[in-house]
N, C-alpha and C. Protein backbone atom coordinates (compact mmCIF):
# COMPACT_ATOMS: atom_id res chain seq x y z
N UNK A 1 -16.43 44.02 1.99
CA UNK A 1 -16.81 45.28 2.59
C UNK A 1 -18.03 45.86 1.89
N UNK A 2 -18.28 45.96 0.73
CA UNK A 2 -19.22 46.51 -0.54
C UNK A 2 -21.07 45.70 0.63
N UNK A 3 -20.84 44.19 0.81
CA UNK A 3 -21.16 43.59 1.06
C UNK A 3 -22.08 44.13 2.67
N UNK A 4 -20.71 44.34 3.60
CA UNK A 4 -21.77 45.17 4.74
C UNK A 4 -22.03 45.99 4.41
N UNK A 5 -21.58 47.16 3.60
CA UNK A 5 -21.97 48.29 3.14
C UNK A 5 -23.86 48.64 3.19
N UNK A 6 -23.75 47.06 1.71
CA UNK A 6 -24.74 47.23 1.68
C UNK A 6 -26.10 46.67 2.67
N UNK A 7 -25.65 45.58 3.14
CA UNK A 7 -26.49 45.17 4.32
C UNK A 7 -26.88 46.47 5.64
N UNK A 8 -25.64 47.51 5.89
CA UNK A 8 -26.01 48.73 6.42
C UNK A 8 -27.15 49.69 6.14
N UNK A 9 -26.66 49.94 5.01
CA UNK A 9 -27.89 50.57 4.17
C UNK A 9 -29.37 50.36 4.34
N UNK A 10 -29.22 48.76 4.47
CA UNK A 10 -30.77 48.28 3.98
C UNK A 10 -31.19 48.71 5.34
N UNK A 11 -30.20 48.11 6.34
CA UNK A 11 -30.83 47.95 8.05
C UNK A 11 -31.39 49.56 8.07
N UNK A 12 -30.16 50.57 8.15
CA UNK A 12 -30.83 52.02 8.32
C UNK A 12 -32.07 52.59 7.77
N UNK A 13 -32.16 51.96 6.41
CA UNK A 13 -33.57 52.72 5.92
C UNK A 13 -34.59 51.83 6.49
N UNK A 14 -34.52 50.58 6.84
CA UNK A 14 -35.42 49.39 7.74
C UNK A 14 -35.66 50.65 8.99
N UNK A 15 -34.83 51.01 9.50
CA UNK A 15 -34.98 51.58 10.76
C UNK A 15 -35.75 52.97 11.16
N UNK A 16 -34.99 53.48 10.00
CA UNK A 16 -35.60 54.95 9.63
C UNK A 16 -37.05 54.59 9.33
N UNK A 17 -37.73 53.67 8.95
CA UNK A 17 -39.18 53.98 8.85
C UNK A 17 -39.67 53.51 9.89
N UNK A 18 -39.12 52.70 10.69
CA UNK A 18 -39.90 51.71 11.85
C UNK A 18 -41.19 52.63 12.74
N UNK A 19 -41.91 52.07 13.25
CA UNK A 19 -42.53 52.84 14.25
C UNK A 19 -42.17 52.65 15.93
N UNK A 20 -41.30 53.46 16.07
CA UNK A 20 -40.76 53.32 17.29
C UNK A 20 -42.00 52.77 18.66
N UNK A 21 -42.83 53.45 18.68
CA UNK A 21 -44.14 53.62 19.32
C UNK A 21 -44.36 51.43 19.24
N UNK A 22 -44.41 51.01 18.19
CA UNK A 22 -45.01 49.62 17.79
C UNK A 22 -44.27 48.90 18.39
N UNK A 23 -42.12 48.91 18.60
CA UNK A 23 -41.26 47.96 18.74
C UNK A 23 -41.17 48.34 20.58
N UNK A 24 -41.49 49.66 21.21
CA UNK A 24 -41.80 49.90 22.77
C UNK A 24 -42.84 49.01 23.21
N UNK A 25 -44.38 48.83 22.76
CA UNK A 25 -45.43 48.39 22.97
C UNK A 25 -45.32 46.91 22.80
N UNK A 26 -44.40 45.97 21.60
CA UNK A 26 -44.16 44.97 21.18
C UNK A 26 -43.48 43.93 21.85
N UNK A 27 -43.82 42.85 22.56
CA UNK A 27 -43.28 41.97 23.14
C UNK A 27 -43.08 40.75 22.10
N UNK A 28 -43.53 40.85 21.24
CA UNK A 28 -43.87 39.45 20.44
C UNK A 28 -42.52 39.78 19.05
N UNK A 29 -43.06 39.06 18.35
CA UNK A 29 -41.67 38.54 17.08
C UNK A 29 -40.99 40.07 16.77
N UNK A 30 -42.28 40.82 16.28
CA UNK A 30 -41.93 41.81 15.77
C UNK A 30 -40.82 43.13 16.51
N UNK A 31 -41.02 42.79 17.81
CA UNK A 31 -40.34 43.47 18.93
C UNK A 31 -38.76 42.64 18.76
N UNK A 32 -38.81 41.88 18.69
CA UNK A 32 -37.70 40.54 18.92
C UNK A 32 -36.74 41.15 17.57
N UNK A 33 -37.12 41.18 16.30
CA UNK A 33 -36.72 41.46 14.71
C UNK A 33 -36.17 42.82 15.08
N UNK A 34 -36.94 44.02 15.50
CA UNK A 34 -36.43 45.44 15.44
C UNK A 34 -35.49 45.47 16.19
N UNK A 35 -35.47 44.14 17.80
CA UNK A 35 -33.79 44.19 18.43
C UNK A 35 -32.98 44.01 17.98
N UNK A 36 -33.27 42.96 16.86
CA UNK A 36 -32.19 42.01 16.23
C UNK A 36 -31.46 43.29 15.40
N UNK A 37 -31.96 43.97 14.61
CA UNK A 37 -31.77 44.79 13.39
C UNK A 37 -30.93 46.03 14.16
N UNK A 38 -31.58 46.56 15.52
CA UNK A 38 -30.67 47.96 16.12
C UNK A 38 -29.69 46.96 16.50
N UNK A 39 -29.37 45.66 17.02
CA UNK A 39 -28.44 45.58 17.62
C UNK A 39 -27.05 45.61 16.22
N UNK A 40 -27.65 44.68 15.05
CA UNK A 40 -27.10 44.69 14.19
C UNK A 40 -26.09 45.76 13.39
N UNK A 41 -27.22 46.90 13.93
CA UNK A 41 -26.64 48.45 13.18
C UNK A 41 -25.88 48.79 13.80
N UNK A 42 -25.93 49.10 15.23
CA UNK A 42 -24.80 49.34 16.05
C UNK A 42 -23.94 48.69 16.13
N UNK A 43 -23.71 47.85 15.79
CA UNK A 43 -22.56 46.32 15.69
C UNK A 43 -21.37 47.12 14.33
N UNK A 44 -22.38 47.57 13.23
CA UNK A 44 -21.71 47.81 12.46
C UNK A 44 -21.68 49.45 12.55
N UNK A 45 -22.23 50.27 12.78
CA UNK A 45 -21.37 51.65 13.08
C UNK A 45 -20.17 51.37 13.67
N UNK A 46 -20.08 50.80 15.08
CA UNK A 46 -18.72 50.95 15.57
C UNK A 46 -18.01 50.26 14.65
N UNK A 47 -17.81 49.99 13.96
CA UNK A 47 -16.43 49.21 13.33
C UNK A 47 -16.15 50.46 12.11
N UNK A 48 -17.00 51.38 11.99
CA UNK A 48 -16.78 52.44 11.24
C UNK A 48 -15.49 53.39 11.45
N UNK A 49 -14.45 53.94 10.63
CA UNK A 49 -13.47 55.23 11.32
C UNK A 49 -14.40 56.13 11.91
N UNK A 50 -13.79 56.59 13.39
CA UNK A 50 -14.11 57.25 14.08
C UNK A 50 -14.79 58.52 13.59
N UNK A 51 -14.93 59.10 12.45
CA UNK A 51 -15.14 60.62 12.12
C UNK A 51 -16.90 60.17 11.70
N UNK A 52 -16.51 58.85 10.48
CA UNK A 52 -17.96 58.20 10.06
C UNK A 52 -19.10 58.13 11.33
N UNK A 53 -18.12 57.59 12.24
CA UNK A 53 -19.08 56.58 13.21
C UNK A 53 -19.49 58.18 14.17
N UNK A 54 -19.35 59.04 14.19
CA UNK A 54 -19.46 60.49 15.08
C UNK A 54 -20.88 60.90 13.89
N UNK A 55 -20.40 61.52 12.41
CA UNK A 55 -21.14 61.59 11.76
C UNK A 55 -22.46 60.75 11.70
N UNK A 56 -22.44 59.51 11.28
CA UNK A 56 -23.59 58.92 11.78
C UNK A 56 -24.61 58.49 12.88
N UNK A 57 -23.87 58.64 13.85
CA UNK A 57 -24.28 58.28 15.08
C UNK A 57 -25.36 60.16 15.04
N UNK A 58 -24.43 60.68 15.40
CA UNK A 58 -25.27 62.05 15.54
C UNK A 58 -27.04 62.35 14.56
N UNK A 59 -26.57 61.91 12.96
CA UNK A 59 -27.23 62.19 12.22
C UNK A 59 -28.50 61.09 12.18
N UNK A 60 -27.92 60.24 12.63
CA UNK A 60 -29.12 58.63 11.62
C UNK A 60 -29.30 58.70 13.73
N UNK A 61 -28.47 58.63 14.65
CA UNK A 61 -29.36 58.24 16.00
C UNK A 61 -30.08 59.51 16.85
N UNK A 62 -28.87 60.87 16.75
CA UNK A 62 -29.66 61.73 16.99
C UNK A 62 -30.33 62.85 16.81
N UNK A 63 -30.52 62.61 15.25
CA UNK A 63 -31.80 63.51 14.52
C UNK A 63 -30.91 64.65 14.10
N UNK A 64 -29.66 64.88 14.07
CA UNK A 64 -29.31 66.50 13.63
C UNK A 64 -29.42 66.52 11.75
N UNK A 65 -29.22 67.71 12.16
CA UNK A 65 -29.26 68.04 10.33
C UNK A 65 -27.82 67.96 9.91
N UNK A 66 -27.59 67.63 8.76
CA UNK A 66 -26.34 67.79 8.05
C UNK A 66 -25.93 68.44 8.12
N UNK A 67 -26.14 69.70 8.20
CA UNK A 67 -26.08 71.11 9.13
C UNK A 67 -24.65 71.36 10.59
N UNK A 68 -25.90 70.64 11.59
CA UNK A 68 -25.57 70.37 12.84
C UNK A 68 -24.63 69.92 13.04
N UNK A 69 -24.51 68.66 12.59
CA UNK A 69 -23.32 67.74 12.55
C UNK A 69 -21.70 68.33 12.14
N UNK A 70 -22.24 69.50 10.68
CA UNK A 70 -21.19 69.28 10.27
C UNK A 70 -20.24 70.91 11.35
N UNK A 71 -21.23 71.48 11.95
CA UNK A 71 -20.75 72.62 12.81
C UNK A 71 -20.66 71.85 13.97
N UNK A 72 -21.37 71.12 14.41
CA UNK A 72 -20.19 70.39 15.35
C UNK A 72 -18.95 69.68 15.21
N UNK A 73 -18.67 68.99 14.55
CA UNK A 73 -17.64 68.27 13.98
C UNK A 73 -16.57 69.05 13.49
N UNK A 74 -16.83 70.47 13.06
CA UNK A 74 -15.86 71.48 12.27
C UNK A 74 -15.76 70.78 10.92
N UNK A 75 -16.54 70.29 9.88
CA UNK A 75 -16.06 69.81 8.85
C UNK A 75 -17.53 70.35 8.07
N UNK A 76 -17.74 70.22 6.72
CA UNK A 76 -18.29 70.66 5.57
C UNK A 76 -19.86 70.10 5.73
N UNK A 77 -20.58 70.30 5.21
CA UNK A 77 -21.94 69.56 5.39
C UNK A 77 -21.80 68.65 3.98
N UNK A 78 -21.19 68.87 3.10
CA UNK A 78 -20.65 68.01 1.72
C UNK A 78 -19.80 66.85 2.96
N UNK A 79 -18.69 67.22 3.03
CA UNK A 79 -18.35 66.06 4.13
C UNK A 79 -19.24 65.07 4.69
N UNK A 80 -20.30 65.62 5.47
CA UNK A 80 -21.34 64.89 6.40
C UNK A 80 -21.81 64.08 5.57
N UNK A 81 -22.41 65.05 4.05
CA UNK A 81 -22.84 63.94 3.28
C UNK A 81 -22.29 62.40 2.68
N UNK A 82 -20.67 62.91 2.30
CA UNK A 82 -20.29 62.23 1.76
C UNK A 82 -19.85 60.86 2.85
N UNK A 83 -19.47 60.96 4.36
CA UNK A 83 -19.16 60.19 5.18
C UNK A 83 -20.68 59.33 5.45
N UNK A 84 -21.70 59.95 4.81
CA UNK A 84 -23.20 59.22 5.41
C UNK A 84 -23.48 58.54 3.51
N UNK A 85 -22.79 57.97 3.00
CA UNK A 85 -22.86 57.29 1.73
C UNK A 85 -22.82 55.67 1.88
């Protein structure tokens, strides 16, 4: 587990810098690699407990603040943090 953990990690911060704009425009390898990698991530959110996989999904796919998340969810923004570790 330590193991996807960390392979998660790497993919998200891979992702978090990508240039979205480059992998839309991209037909070639590089387009092909950034599928490979979202499909990968989403492969492994869902296998996350449901509260993680809400928390992250919201935060790492749709931009809220630790904030946001954690007033939607009804839980702590320490929470948010600690479920996004």
């Amino acid at each position: 587990m330590t193991f996807l953990k960390k392979k998660l990690r790497e993919i998200v911060l891979f992702v978090g810098e990508y240039s979205f704009e480059v992998a839309e425009q991209s037909d070639g390898f590089e387009g092909q690699l950034f599928e490979q990698q979202v499909t990968l991530l989403e492969e492994a959110v869902k296998v996350l407990p449901h509260r993680k996989h809400e928390t992250f999904r919201l935060h790492r796919f749709e931009g809220w603040s630790k904030e946001e998340v954690a007033a939607e969810l009804g839980i702590s923004a320490a929470s948010v943090s600690h479920y996004l570790k």
